[in-house]
PDB file of N, CA and C in Angstrom:
ATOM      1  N   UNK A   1      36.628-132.890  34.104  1.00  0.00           N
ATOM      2  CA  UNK A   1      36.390-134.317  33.934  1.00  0.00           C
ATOM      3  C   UNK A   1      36.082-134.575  32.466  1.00  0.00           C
ATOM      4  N   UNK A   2      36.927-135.637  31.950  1.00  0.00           N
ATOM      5  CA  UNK A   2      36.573-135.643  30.699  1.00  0.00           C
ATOM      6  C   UNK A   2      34.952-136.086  30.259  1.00  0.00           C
ATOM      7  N   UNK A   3      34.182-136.097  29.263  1.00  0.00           N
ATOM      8  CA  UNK A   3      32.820-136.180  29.368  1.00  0.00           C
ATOM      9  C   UNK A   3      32.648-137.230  29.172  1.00  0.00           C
ATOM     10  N   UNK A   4      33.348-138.524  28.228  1.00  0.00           N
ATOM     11  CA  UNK A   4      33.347-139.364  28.009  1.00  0.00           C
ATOM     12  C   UNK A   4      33.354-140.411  29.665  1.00  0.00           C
ATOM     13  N   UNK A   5      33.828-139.864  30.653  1.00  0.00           N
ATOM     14  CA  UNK A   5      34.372-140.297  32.176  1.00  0.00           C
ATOM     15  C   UNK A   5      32.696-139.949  32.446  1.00  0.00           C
ATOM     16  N   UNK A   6      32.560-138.624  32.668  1.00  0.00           N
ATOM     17  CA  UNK A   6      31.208-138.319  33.404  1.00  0.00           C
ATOM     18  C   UNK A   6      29.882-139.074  32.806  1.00  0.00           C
ATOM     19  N   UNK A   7      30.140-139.203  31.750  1.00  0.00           N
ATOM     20  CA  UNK A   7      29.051-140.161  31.116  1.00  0.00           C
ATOM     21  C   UNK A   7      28.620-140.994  31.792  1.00  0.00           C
ATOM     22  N   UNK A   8      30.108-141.941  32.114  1.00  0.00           N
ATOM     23  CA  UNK A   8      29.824-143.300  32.594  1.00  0.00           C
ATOM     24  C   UNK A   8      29.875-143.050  34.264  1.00  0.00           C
ATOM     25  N   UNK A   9      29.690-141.795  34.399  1.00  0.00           N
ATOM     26  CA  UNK A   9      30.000-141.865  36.119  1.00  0.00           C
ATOM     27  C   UNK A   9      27.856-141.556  36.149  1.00  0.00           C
ATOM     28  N   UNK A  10      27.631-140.895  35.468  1.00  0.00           N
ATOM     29  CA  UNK A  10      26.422-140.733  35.475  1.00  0.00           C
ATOM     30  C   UNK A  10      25.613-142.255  35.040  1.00  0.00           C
ATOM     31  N   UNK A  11      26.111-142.997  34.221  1.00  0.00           N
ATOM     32  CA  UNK A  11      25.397-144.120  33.958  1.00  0.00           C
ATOM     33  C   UNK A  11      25.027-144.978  35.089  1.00  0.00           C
ATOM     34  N   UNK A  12      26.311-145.495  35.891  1.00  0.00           N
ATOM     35  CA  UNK A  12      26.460-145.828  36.843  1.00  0.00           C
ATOM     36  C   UNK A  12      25.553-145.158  38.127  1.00  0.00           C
ATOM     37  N   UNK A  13      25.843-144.099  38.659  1.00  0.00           N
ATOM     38  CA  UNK A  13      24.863-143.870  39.483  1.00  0.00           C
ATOM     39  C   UNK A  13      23.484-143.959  39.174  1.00  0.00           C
ATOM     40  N   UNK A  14      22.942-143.309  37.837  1.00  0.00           N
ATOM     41  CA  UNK A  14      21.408-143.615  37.670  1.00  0.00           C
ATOM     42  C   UNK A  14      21.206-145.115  37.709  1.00  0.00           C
ATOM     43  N   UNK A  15      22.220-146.316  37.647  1.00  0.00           N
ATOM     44  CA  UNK A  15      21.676-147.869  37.457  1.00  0.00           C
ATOM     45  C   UNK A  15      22.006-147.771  39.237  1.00  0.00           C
ATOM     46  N   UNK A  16      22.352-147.724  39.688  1.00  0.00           N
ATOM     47  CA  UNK A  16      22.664-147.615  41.333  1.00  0.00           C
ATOM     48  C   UNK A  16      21.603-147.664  42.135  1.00  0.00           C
ATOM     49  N   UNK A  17      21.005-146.260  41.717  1.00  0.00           N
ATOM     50  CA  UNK A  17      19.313-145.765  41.751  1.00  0.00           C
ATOM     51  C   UNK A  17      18.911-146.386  41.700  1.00  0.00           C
ATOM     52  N   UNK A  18      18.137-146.823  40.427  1.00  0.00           N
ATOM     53  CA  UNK A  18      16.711-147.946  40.155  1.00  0.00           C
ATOM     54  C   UNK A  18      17.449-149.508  40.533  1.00  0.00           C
ATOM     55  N   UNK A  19      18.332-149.619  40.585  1.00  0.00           N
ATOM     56  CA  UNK A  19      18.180-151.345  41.427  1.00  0.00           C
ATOM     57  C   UNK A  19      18.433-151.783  42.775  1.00  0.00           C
ATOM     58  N   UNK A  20      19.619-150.620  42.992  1.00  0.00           N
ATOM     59  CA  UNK A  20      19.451-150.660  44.764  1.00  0.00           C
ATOM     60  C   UNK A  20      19.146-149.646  45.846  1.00  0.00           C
ATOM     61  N   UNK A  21      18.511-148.405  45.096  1.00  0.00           N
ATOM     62  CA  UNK A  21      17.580-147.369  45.659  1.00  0.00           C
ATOM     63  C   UNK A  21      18.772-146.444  46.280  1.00  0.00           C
ATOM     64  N   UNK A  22      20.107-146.563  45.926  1.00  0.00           N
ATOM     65  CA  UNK A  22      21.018-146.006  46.125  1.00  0.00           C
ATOM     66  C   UNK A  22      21.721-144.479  46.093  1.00  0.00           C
ATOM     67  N   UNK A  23      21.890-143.668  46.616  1.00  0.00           N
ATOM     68  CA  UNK A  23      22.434-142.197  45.931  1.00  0.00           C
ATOM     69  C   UNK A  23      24.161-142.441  45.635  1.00  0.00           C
ATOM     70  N   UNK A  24      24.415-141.573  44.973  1.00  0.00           N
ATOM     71  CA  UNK A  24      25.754-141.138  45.173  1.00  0.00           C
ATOM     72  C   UNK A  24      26.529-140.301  44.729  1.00  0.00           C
ATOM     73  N   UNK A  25      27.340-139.728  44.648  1.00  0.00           N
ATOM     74  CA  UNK A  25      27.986-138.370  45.026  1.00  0.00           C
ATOM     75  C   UNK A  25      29.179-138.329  43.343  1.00  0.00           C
ATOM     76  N   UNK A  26      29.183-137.894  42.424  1.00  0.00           N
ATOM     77  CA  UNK A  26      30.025-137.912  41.195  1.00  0.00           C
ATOM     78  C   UNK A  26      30.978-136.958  41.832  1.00  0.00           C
ATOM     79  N   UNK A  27      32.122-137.449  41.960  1.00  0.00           N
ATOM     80  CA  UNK A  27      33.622-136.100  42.160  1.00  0.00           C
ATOM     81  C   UNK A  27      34.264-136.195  40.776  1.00  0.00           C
ATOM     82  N   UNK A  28      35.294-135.243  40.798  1.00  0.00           N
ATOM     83  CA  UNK A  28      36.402-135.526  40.177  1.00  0.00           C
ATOM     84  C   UNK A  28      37.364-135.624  40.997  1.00  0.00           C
ATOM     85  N   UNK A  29      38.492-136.378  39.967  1.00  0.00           N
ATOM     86  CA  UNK A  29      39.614-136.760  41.000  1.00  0.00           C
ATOM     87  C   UNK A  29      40.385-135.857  41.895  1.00  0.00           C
ATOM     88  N   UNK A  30      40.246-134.705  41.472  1.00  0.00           N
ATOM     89  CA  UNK A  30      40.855-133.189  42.038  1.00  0.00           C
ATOM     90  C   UNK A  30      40.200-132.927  43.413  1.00  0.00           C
ATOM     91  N   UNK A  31      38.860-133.549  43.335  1.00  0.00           N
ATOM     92  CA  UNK A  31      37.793-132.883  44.027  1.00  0.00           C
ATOM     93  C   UNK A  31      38.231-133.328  45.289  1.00  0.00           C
ATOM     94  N   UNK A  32      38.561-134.429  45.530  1.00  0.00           N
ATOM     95  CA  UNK A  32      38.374-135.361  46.883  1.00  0.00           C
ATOM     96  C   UNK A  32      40.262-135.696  47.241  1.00  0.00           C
ATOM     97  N   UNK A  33      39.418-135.692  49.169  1.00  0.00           N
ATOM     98  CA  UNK A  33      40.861-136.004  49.864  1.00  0.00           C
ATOM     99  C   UNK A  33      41.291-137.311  50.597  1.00  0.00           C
ATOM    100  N   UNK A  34      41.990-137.475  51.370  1.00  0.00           N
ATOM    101  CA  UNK A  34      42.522-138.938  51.800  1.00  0.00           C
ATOM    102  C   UNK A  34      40.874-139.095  52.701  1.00  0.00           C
ATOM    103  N   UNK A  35      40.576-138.247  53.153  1.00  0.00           N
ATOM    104  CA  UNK A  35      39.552-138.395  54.052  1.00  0.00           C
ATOM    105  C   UNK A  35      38.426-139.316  53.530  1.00  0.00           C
ATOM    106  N   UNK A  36      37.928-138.983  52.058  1.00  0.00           N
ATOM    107  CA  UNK A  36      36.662-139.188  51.110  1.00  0.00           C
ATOM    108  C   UNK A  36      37.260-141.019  51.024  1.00  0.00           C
ATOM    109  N   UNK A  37      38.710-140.609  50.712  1.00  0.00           N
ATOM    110  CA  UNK A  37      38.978-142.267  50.535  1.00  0.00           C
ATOM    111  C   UNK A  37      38.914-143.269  51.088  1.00  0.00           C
ATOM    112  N   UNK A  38      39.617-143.031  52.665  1.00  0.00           N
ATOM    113  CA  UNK A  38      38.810-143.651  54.155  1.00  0.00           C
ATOM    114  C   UNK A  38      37.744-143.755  54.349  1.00  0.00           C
ATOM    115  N   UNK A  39      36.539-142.627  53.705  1.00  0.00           N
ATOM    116  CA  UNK A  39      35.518-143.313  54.672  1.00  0.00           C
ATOM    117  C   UNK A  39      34.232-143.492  53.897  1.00  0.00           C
ATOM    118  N   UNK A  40      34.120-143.391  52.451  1.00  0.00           N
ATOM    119  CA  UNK A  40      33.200-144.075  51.234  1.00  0.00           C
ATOM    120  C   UNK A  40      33.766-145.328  50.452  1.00  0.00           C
ATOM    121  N   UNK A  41      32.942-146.128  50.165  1.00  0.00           N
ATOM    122  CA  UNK A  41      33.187-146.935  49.035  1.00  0.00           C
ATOM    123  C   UNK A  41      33.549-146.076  47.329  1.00  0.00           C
ATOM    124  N   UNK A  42      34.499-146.586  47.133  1.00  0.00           N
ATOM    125  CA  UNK A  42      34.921-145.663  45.689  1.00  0.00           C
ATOM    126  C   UNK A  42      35.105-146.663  43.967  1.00  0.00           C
ATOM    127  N   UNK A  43      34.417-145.341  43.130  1.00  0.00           N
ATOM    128  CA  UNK A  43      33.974-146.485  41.972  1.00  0.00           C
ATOM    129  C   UNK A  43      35.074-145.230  41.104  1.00  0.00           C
ATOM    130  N   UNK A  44      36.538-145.766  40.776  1.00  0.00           N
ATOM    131  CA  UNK A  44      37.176-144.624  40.529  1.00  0.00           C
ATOM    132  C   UNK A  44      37.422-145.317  38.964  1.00  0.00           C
ATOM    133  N   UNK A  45      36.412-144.074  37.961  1.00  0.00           N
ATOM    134  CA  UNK A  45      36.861-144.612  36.738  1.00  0.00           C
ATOM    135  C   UNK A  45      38.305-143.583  36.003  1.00  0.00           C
ATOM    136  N   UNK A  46      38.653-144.301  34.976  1.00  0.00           N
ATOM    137  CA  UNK A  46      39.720-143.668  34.208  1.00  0.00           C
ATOM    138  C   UNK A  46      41.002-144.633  35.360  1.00  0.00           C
ATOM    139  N   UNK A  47      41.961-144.723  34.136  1.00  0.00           N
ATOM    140  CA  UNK A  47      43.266-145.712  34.369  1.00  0.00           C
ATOM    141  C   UNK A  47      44.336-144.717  34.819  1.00  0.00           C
ATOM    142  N   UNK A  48      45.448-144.796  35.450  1.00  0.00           N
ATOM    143  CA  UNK A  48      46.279-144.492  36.029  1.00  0.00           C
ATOM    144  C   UNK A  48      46.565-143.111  35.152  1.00  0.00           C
ATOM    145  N   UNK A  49      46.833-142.987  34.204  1.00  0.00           N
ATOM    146  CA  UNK A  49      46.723-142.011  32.874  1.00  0.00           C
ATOM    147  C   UNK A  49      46.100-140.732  33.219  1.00  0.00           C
ATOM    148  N   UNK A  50      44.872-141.273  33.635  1.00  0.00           N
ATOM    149  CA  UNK A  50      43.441-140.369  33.427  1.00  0.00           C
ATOM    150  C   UNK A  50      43.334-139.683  35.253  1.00  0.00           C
ATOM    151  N   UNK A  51      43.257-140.767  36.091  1.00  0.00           N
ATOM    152  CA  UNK A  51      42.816-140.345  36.971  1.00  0.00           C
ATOM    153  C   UNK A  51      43.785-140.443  38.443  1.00  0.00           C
ATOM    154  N   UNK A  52      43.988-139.105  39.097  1.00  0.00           N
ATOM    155  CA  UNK A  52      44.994-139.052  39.863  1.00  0.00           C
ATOM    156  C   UNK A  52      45.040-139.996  40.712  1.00  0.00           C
ATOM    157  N   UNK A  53      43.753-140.138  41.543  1.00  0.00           N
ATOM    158  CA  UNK A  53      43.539-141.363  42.822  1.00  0.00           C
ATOM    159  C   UNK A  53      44.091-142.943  42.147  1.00  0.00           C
ATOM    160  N   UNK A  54      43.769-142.960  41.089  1.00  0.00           N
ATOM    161  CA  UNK A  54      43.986-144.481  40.867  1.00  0.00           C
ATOM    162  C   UNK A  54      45.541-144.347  40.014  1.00  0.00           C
ATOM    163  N   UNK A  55      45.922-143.241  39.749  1.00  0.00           N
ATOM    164  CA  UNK A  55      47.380-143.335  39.924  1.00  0.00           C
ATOM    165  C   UNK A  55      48.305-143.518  40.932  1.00  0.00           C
ATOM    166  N   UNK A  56      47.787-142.958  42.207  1.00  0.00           N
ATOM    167  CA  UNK A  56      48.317-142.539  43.575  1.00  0.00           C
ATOM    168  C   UNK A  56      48.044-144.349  44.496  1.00  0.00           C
ATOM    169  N   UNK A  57      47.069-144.882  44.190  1.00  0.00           N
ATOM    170  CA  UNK A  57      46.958-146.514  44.728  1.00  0.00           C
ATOM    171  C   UNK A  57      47.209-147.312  43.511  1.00  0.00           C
ATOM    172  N   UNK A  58      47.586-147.205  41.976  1.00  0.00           N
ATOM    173  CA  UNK A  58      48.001-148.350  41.576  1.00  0.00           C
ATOM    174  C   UNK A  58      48.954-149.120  41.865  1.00  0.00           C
ATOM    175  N   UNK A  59      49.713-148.871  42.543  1.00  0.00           N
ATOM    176  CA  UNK A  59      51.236-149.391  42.699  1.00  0.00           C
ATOM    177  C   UNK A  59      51.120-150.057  43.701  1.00  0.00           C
ATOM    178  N   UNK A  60      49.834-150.139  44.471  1.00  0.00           N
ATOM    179  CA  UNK A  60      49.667-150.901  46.002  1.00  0.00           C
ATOM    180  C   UNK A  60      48.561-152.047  45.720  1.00  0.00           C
ATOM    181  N   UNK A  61      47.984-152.343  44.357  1.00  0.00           N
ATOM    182  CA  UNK A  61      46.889-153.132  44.171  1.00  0.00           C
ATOM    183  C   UNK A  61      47.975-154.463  42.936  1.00  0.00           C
ATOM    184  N   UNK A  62      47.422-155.521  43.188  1.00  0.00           N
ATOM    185  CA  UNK A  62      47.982-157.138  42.305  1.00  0.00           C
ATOM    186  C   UNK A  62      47.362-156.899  41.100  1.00  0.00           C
ATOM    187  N   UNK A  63      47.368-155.286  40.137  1.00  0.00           N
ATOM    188  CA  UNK A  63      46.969-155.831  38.905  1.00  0.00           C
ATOM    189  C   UNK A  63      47.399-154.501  38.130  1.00  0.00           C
ATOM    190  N   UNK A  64      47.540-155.002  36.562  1.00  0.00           N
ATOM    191  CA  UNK A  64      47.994-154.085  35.415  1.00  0.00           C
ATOM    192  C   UNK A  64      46.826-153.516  35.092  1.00  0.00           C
ATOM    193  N   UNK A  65      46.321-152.661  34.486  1.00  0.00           N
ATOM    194  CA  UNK A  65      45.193-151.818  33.960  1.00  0.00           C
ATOM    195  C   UNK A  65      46.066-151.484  32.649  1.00  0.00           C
ATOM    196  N   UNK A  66      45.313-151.643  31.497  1.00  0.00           N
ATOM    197  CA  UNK A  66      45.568-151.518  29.912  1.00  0.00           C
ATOM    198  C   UNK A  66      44.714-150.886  29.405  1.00  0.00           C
ATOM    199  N   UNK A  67      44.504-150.317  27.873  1.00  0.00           N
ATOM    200  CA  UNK A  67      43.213-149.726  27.859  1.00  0.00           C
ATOM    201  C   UNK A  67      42.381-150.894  26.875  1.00  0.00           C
ATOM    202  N   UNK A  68      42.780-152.219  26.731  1.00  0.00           N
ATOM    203  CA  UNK A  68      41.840-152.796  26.365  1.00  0.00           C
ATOM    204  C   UNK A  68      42.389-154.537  27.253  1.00  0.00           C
ATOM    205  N   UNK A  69      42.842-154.675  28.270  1.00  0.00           N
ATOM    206  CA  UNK A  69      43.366-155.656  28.964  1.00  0.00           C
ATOM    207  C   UNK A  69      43.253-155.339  30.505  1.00  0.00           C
ATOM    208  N   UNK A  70      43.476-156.420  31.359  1.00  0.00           N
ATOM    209  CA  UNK A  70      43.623-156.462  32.721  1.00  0.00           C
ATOM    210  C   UNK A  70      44.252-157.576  33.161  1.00  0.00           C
ATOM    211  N   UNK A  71      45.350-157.161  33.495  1.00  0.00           N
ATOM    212  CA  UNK A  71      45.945-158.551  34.152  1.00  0.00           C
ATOM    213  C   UNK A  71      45.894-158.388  35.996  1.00  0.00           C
ATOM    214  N   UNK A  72      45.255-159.211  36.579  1.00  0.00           N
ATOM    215  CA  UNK A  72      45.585-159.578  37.482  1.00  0.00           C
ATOM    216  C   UNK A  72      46.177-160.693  38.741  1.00  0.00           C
ATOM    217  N   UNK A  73      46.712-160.406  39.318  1.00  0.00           N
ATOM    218  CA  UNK A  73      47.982-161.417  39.457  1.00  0.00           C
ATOM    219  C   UNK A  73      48.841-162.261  38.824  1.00  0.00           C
ATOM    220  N   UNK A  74      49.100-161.482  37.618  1.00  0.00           N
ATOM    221  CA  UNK A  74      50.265-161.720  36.673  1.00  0.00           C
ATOM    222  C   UNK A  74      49.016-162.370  35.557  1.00  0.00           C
ATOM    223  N   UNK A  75      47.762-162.598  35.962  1.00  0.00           N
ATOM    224  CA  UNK A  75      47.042-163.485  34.603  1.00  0.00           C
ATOM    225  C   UNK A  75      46.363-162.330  33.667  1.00  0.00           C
ATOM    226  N   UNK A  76      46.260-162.101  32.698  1.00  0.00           N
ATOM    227  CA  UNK A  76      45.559-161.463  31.653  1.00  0.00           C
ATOM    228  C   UNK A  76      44.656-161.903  31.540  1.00  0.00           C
ATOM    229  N   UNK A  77      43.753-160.744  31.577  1.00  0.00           N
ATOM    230  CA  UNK A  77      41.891-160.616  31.217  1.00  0.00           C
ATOM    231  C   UNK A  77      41.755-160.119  30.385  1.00  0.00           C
ATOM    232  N   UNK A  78      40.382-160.100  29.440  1.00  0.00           N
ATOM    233  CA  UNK A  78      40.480-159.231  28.361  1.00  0.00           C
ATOM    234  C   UNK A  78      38.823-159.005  28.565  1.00  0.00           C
TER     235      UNK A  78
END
């Protein structure tokens, strides 16, 4: 996992923690199967590029991922 990824996978869970008393589980994308995907809520960082899962469902979701843009449903976010 790149460290720059785990960083923010760690940021995220420790703010998870202290505001909604929350745990949760850091994978990498290698790590986990169709199963993990069915049956957790998933916070899958890194863009189609980076990370296999959100390569494997981009093509089924209404939006572009850029590395400094987001268009969804044809509208651009920035």
């Amino acid at each position: 996992m790149d460290q720059k990824l785990l960083n923010s996978a760690r940021s995220i869970a420790s703010r998870f923690w202290r505001v909604a008393n929350g745990r949760t589980r850091i994978l990498r994308d290698v790590d986990f199967d169709n199963t993990v995907i069915r049956e957790f809520n998933l916070i899958l960082l890194g863009s189609q590029h980076f990370n296999r899962v959100t390569q494997e469902i981009i093509r089924d979701l209404p939006l572009e991922i850029g590395s400094n843009r987001l268009k969804l449903k044809g509208r651009g976010h920035n």
